[in-house]
PDB file of N, CA and C in Angstrom:
ATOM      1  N   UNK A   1    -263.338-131.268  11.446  1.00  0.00           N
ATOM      2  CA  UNK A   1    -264.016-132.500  11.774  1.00  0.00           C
ATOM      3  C   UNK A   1    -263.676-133.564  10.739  1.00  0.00           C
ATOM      4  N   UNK A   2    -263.544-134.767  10.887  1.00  0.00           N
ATOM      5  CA  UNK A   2    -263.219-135.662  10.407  1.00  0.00           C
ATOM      6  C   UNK A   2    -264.786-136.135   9.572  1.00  0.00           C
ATOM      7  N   UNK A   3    -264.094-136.875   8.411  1.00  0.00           N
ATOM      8  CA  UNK A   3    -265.314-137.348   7.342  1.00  0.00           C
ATOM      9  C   UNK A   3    -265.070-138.502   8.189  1.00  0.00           C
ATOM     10  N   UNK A   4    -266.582-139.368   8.475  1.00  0.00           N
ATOM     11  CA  UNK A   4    -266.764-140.621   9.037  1.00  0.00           C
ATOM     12  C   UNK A   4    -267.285-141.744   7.987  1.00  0.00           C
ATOM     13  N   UNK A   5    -268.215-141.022   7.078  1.00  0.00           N
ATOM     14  CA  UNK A   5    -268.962-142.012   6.376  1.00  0.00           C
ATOM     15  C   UNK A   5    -268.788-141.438   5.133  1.00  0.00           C
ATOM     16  N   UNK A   6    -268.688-142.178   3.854  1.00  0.00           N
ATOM     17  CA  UNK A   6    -268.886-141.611   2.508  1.00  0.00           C
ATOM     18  C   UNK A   6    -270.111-142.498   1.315  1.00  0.00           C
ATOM     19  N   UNK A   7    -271.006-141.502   1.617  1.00  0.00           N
ATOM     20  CA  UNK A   7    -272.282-142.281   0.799  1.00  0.00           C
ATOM     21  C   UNK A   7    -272.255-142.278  -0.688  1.00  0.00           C
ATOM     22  N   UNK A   8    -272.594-143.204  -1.523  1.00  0.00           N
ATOM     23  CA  UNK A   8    -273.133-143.261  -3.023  1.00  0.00           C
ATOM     24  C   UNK A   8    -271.854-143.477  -3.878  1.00  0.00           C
ATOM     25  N   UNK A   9    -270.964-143.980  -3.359  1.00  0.00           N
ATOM     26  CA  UNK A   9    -269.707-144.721  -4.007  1.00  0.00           C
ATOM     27  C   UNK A   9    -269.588-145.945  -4.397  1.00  0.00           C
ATOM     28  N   UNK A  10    -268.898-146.546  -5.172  1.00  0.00           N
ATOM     29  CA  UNK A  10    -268.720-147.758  -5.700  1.00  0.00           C
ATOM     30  C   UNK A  10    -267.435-147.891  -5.118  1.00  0.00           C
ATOM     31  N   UNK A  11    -267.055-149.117  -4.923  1.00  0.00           N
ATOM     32  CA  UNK A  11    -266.019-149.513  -3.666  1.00  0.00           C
ATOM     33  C   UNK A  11    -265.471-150.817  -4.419  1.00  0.00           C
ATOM     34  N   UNK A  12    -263.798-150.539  -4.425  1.00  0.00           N
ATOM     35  CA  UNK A  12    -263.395-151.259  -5.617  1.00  0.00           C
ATOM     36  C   UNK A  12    -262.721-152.435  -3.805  1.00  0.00           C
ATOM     37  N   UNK A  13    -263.431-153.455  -4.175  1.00  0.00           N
ATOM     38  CA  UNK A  13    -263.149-154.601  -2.811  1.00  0.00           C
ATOM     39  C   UNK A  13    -261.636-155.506  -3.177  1.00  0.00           C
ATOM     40  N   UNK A  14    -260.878-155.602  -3.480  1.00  0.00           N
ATOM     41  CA  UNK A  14    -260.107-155.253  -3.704  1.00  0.00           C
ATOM     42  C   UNK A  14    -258.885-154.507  -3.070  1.00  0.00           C
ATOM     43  N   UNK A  15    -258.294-154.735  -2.183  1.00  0.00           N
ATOM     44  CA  UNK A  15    -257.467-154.037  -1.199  1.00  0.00           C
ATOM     45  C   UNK A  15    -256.426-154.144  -2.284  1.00  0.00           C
ATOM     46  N   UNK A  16    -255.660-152.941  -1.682  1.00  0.00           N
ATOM     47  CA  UNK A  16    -254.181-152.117  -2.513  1.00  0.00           C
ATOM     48  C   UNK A  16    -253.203-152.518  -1.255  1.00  0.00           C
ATOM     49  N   UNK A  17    -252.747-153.402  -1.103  1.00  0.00           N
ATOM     50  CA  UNK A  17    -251.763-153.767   0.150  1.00  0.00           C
ATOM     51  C   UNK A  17    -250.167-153.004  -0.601  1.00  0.00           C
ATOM     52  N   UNK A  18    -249.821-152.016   0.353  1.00  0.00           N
ATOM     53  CA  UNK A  18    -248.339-151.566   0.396  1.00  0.00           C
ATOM     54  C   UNK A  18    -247.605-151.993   0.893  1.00  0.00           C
ATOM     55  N   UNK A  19    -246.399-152.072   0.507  1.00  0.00           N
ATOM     56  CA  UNK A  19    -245.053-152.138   1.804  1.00  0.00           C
ATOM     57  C   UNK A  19    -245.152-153.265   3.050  1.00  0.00           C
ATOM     58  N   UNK A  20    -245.535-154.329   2.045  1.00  0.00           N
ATOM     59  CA  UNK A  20    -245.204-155.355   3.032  1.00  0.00           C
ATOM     60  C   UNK A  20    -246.801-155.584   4.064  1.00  0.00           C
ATOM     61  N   UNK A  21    -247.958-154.865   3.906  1.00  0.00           N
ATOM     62  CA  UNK A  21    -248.686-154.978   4.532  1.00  0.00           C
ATOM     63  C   UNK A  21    -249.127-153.793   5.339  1.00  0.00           C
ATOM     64  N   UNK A  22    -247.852-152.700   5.953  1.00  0.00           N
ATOM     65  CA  UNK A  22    -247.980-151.941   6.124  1.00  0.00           C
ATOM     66  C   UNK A  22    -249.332-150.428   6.092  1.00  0.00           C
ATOM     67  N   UNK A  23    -249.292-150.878   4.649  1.00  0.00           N
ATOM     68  CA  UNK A  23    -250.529-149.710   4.284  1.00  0.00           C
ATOM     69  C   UNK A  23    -251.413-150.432   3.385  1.00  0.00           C
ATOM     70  N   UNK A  24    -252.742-150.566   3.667  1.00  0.00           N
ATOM     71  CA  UNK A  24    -253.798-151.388   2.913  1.00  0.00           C
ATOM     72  C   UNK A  24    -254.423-150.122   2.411  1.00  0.00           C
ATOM     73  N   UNK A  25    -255.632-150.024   1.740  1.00  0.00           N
ATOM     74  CA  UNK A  25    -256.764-149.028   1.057  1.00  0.00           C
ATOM     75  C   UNK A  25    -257.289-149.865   0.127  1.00  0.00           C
ATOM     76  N   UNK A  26    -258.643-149.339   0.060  1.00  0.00           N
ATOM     77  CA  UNK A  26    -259.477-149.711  -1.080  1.00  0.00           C
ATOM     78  C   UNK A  26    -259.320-148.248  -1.987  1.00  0.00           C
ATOM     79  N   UNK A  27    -259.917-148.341  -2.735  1.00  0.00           N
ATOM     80  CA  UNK A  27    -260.158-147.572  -4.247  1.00  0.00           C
ATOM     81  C   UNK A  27    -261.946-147.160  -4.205  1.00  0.00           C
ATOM     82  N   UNK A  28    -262.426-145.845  -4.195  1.00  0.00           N
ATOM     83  CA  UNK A  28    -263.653-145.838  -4.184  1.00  0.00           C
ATOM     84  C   UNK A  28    -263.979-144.522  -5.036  1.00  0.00           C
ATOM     85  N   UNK A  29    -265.034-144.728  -5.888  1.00  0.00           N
ATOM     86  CA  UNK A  29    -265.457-143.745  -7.573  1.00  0.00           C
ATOM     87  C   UNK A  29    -266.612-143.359  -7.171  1.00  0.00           C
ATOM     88  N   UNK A  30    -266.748-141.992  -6.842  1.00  0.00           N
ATOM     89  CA  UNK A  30    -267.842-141.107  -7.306  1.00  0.00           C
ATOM     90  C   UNK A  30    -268.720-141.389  -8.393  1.00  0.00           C
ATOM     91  N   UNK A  31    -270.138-141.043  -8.398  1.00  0.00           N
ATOM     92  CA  UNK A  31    -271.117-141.155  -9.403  1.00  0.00           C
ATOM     93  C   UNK A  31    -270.719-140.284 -10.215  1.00  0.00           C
ATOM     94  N   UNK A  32    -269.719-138.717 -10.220  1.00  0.00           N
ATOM     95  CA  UNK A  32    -269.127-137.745 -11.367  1.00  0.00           C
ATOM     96  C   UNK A  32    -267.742-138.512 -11.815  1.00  0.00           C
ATOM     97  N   UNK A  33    -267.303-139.930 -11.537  1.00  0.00           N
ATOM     98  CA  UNK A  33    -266.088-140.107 -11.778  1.00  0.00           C
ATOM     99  C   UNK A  33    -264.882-140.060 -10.560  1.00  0.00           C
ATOM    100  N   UNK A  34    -265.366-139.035 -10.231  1.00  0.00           N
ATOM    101  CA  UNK A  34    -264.290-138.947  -8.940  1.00  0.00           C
ATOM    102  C   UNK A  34    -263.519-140.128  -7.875  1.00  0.00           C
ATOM    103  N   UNK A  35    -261.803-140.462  -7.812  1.00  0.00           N
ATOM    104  CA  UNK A  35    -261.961-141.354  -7.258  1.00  0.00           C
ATOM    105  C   UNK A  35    -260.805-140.507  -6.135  1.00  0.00           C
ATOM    106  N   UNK A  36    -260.979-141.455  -4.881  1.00  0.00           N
ATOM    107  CA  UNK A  36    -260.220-141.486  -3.581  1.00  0.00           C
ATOM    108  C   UNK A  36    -260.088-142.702  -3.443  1.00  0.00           C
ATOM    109  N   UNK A  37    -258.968-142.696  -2.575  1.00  0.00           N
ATOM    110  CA  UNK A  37    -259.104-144.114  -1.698  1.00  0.00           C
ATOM    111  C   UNK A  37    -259.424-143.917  -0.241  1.00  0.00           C
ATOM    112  N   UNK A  38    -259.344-145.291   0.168  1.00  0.00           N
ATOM    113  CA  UNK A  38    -259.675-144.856   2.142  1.00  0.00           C
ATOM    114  C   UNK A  38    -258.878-145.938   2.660  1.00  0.00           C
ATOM    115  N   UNK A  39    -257.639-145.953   3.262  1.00  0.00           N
ATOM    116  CA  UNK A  39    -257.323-146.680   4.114  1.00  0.00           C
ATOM    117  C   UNK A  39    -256.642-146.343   5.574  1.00  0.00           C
ATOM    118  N   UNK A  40    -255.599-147.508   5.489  1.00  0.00           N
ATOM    119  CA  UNK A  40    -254.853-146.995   7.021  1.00  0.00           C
ATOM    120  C   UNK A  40    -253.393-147.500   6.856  1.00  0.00           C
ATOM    121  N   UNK A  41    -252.492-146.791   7.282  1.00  0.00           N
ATOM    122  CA  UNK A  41    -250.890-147.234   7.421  1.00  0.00           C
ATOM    123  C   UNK A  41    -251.102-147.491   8.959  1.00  0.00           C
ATOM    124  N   UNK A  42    -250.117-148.906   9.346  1.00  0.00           N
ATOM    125  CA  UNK A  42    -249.477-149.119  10.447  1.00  0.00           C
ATOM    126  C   UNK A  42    -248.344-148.476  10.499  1.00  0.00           C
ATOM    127  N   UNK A  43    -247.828-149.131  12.229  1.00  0.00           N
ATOM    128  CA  UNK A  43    -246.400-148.120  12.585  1.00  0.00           C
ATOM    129  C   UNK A  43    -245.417-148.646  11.800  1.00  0.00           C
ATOM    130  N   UNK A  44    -244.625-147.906  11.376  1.00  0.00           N
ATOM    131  CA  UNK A  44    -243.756-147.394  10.069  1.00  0.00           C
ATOM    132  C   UNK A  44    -243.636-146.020   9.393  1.00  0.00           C
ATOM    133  N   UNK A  45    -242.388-145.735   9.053  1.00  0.00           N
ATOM    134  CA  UNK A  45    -241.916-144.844   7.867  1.00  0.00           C
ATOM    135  C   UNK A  45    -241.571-145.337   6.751  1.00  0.00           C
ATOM    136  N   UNK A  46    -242.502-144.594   5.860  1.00  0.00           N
ATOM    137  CA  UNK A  46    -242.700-144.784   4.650  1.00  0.00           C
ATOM    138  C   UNK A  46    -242.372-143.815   3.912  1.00  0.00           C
ATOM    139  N   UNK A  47    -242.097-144.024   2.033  1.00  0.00           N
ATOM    140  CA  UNK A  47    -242.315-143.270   1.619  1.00  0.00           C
ATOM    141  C   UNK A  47    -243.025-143.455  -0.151  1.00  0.00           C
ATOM    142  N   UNK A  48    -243.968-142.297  -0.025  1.00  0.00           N
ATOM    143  CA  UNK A  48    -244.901-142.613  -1.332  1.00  0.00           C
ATOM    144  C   UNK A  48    -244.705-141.679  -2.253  1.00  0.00           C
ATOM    145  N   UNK A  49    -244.872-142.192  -3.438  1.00  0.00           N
ATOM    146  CA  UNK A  49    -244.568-140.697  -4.850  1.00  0.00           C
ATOM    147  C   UNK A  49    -246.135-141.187  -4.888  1.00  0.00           C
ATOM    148  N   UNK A  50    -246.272-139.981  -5.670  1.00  0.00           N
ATOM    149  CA  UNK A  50    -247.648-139.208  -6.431  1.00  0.00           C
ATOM    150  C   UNK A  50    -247.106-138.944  -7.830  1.00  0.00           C
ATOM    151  N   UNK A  51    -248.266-139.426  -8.645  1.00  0.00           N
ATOM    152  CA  UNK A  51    -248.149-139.046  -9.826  1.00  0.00           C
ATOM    153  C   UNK A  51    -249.300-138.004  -9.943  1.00  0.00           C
ATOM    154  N   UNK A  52    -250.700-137.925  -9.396  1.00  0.00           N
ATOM    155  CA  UNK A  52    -251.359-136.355  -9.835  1.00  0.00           C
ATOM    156  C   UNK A  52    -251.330-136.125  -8.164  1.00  0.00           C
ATOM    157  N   UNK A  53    -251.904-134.788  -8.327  1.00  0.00           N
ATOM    158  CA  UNK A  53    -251.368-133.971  -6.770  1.00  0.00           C
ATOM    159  C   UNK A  53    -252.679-134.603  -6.008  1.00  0.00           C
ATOM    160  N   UNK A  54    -252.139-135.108  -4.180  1.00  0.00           N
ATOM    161  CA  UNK A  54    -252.523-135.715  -3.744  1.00  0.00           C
ATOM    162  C   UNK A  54    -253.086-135.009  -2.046  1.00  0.00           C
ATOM    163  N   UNK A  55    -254.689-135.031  -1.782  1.00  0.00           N
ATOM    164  CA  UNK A  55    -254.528-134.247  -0.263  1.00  0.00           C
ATOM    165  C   UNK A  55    -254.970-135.729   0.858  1.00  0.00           C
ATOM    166  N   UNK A  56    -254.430-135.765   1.842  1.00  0.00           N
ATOM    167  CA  UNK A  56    -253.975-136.801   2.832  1.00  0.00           C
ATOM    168  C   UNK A  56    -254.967-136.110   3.637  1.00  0.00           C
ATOM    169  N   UNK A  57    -255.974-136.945   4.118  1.00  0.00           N
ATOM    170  CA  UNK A  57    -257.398-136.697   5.358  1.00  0.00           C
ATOM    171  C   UNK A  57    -256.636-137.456   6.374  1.00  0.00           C
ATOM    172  N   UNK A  58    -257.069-137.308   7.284  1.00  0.00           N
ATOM    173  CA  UNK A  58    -256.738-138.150   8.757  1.00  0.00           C
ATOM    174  C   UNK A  58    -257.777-138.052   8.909  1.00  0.00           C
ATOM    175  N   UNK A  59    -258.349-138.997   9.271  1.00  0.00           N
ATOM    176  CA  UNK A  59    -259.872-139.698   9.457  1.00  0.00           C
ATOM    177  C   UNK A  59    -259.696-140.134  11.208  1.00  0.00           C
ATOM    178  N   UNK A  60    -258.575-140.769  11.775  1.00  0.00           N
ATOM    179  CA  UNK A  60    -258.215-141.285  12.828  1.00  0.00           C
ATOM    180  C   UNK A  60    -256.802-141.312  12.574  1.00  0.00           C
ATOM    181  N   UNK A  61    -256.461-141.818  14.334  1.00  0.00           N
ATOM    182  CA  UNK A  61    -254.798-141.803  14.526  1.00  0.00           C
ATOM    183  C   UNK A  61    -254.146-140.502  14.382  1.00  0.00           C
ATOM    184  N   UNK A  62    -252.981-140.775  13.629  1.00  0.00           N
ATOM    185  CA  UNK A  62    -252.480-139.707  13.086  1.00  0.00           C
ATOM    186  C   UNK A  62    -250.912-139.794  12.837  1.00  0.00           C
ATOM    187  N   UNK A  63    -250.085-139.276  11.941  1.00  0.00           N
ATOM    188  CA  UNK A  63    -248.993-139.379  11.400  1.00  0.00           C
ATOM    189  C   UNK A  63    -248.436-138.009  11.366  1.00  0.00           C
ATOM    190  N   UNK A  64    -246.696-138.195  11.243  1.00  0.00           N
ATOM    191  CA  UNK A  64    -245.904-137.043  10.969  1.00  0.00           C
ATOM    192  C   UNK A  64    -245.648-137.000   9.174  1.00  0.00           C
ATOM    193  N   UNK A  65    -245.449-136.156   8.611  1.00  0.00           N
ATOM    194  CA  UNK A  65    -245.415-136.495   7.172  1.00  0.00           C
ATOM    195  C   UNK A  65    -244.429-135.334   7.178  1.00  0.00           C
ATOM    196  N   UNK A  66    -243.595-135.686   5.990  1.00  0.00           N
ATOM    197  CA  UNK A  66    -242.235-134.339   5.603  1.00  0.00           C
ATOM    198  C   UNK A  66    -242.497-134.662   4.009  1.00  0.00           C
ATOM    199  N   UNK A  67    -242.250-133.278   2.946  1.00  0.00           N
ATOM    200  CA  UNK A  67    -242.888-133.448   1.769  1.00  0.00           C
ATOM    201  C   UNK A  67    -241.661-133.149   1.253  1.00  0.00           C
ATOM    202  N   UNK A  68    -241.080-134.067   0.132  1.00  0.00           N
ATOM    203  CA  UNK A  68    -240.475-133.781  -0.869  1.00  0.00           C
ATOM    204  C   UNK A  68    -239.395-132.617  -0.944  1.00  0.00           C
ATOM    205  N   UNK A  69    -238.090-132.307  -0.728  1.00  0.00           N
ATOM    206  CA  UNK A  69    -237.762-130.744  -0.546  1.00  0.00           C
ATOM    207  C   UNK A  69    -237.424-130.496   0.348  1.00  0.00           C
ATOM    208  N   UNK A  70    -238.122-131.424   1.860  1.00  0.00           N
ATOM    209  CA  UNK A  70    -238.544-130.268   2.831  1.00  0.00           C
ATOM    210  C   UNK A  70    -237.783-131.280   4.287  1.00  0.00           C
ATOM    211  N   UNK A  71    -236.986-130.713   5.101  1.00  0.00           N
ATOM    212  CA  UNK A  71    -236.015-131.209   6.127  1.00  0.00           C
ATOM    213  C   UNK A  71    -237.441-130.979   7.338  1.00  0.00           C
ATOM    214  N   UNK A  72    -238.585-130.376   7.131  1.00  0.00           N
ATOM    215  CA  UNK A  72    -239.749-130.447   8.805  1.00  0.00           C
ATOM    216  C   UNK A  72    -240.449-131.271   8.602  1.00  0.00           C
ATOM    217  N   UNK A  73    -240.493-131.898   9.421  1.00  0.00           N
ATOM    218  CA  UNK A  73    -241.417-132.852   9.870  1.00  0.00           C
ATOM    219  C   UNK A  73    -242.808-132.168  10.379  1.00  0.00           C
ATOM    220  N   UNK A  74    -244.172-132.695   9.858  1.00  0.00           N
ATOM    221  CA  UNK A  74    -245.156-131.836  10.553  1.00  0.00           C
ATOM    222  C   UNK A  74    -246.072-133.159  10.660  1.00  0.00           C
ATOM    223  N   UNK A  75    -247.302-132.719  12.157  1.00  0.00           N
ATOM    224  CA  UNK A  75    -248.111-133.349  12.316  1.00  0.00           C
ATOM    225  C   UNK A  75    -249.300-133.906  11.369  1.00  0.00           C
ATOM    226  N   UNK A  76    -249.947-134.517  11.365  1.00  0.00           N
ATOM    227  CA  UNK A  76    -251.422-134.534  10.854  1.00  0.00           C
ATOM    228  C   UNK A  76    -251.938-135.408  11.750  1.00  0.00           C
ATOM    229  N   UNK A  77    -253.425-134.903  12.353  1.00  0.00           N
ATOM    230  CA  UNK A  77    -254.185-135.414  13.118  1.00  0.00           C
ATOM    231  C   UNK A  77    -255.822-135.541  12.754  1.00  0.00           C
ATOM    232  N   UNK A  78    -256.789-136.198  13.195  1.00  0.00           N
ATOM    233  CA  UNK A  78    -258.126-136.535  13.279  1.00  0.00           C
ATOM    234  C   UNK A  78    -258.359-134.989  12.868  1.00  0.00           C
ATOM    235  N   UNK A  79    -259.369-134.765  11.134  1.00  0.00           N
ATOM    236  CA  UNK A  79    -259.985-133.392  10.953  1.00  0.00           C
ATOM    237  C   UNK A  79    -258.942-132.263  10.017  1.00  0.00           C
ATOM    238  N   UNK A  80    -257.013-133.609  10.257  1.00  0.00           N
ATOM    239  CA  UNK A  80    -256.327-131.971   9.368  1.00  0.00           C
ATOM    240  C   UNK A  80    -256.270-132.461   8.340  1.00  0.00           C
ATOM    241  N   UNK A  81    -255.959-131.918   6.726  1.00  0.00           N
ATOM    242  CA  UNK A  81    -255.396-132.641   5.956  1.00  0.00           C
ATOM    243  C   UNK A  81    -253.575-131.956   5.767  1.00  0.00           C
ATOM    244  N   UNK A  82    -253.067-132.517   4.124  1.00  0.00           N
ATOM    245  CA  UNK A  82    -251.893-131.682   3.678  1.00  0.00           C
ATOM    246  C   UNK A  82    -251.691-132.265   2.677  1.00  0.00           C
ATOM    247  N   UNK A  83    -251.198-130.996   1.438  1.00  0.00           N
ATOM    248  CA  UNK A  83    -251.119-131.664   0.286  1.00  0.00           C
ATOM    249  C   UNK A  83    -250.146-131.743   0.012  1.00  0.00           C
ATOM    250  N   UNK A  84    -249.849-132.624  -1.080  1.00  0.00           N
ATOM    251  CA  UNK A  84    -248.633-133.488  -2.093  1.00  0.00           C
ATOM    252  C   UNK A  84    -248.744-133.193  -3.628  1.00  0.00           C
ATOM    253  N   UNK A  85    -248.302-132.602  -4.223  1.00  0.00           N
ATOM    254  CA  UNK A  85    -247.738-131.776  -5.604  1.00  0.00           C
ATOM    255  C   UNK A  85    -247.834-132.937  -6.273  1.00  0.00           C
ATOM    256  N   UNK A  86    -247.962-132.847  -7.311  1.00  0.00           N
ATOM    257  CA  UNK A  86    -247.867-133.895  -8.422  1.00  0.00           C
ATOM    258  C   UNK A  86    -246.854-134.498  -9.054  1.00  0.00           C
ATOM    259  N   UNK A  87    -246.473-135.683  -8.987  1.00  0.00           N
ATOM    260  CA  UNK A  87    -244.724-135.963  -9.891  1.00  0.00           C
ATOM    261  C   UNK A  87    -243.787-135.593  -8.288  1.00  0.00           C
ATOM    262  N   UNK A  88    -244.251-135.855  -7.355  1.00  0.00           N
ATOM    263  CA  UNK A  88    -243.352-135.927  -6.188  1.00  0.00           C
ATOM    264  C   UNK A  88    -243.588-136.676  -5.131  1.00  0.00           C
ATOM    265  N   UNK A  89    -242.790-137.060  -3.781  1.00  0.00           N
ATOM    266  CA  UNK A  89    -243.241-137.843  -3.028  1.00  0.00           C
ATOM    267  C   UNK A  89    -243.531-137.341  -1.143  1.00  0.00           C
ATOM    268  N   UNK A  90    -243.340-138.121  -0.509  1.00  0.00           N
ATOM    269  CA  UNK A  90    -243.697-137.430   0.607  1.00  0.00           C
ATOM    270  C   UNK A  90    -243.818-138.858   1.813  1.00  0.00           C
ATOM    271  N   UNK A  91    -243.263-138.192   2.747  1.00  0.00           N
ATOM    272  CA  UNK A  91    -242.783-139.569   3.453  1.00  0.00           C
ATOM    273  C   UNK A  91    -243.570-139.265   4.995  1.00  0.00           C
ATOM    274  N   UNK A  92    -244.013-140.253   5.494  1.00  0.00           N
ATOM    275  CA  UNK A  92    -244.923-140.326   6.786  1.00  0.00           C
ATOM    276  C   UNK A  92    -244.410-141.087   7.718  1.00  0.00           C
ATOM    277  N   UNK A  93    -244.267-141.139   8.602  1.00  0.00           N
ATOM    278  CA  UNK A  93    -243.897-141.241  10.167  1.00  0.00           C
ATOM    279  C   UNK A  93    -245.240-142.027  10.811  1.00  0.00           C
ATOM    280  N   UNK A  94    -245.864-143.007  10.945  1.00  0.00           N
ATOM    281  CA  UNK A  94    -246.860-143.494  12.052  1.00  0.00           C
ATOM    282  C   UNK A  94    -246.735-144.116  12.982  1.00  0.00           C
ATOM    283  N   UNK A  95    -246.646-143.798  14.582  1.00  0.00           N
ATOM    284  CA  UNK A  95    -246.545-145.001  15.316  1.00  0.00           C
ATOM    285  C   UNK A  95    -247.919-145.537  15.842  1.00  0.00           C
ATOM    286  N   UNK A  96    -249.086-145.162  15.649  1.00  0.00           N
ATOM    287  CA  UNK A  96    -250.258-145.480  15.804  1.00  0.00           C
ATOM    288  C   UNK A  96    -251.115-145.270  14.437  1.00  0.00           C
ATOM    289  N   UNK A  97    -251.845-146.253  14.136  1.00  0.00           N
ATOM    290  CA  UNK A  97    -252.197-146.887  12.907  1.00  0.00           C
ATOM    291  C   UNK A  97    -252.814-145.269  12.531  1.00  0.00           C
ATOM    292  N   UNK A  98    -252.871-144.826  11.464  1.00  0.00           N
ATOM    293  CA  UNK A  98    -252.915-143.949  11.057  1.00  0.00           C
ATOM    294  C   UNK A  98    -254.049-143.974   9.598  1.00  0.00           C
ATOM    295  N   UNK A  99    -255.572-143.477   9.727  1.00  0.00           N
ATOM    296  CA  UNK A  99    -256.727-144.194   9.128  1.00  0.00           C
ATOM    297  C   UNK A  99    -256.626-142.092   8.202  1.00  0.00           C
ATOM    298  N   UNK A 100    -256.560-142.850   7.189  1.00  0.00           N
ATOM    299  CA  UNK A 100    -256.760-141.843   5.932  1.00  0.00           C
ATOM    300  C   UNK A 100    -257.762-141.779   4.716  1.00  0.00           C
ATOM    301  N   UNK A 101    -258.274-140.636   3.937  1.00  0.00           N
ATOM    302  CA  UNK A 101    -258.908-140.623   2.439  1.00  0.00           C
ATOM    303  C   UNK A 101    -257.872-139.916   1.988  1.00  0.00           C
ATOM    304  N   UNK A 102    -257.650-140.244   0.848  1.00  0.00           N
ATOM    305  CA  UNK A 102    -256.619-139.868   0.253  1.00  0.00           C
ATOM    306  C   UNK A 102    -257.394-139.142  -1.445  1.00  0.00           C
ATOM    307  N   UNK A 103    -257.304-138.015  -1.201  1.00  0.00           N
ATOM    308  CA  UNK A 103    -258.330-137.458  -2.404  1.00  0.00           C
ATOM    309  C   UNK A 103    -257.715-137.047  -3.395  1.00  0.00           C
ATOM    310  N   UNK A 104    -257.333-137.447  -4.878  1.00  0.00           N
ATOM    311  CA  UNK A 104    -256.933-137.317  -6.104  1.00  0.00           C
ATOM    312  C   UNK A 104    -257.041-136.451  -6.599  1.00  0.00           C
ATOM    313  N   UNK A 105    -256.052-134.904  -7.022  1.00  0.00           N
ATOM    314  CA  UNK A 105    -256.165-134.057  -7.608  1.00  0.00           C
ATOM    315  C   UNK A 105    -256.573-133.977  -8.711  1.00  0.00           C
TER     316      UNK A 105
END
């Protein structure tokens, strides 16, 4: 099941615009510190490095993503996630806007 709502965060307002517009997110910190972001990529292939290891929510939509290494292409849909290693990158496929949390190892 997909996370819909995330309560008791501080919400950095502030949009992180990528790639031309492509991929927006805010920045949002846990009361323990903890931060994620939450946004959405439009249609486009992209590709993003990670500097600490990174797990990709699909909240809505949904994207193909291929990781670093790796010649398959795999789904992610509403409810899956998949993770991204640290110090590597990982490239996504969206043709329908593709709404993510992106949770910080």
């Amino acid at each position: 099941m997909s996370t819909t709502q995330i309560d008791g965060v501080s919400v950095n307002t502030q949009a992180n615009v990528y790639f031309d517009g492509k991929c927006v997110s805010h920045g949002i910190t846990f009361p323990d510190g903890t931060k994620k972001s939450v946004g959405v990529v439009l249609p486009a292939t992209l590709t993003f490095n990670t500097g600490a290891p990174e797990i990709m929510e699909c909240v809505a939509g949904g994207c193909e993503y291929k990781l670093k290494g790796s010649d398959e292409w795999l789904k992610s849909g509403p409810g899956e996630k998949f993770s991204i290693p640290g110090n590597s990158s990982f490239e996504v496929r969206v043709t329908e806007a593709y709404h993510y949390i992106c949770h910080f190892g």
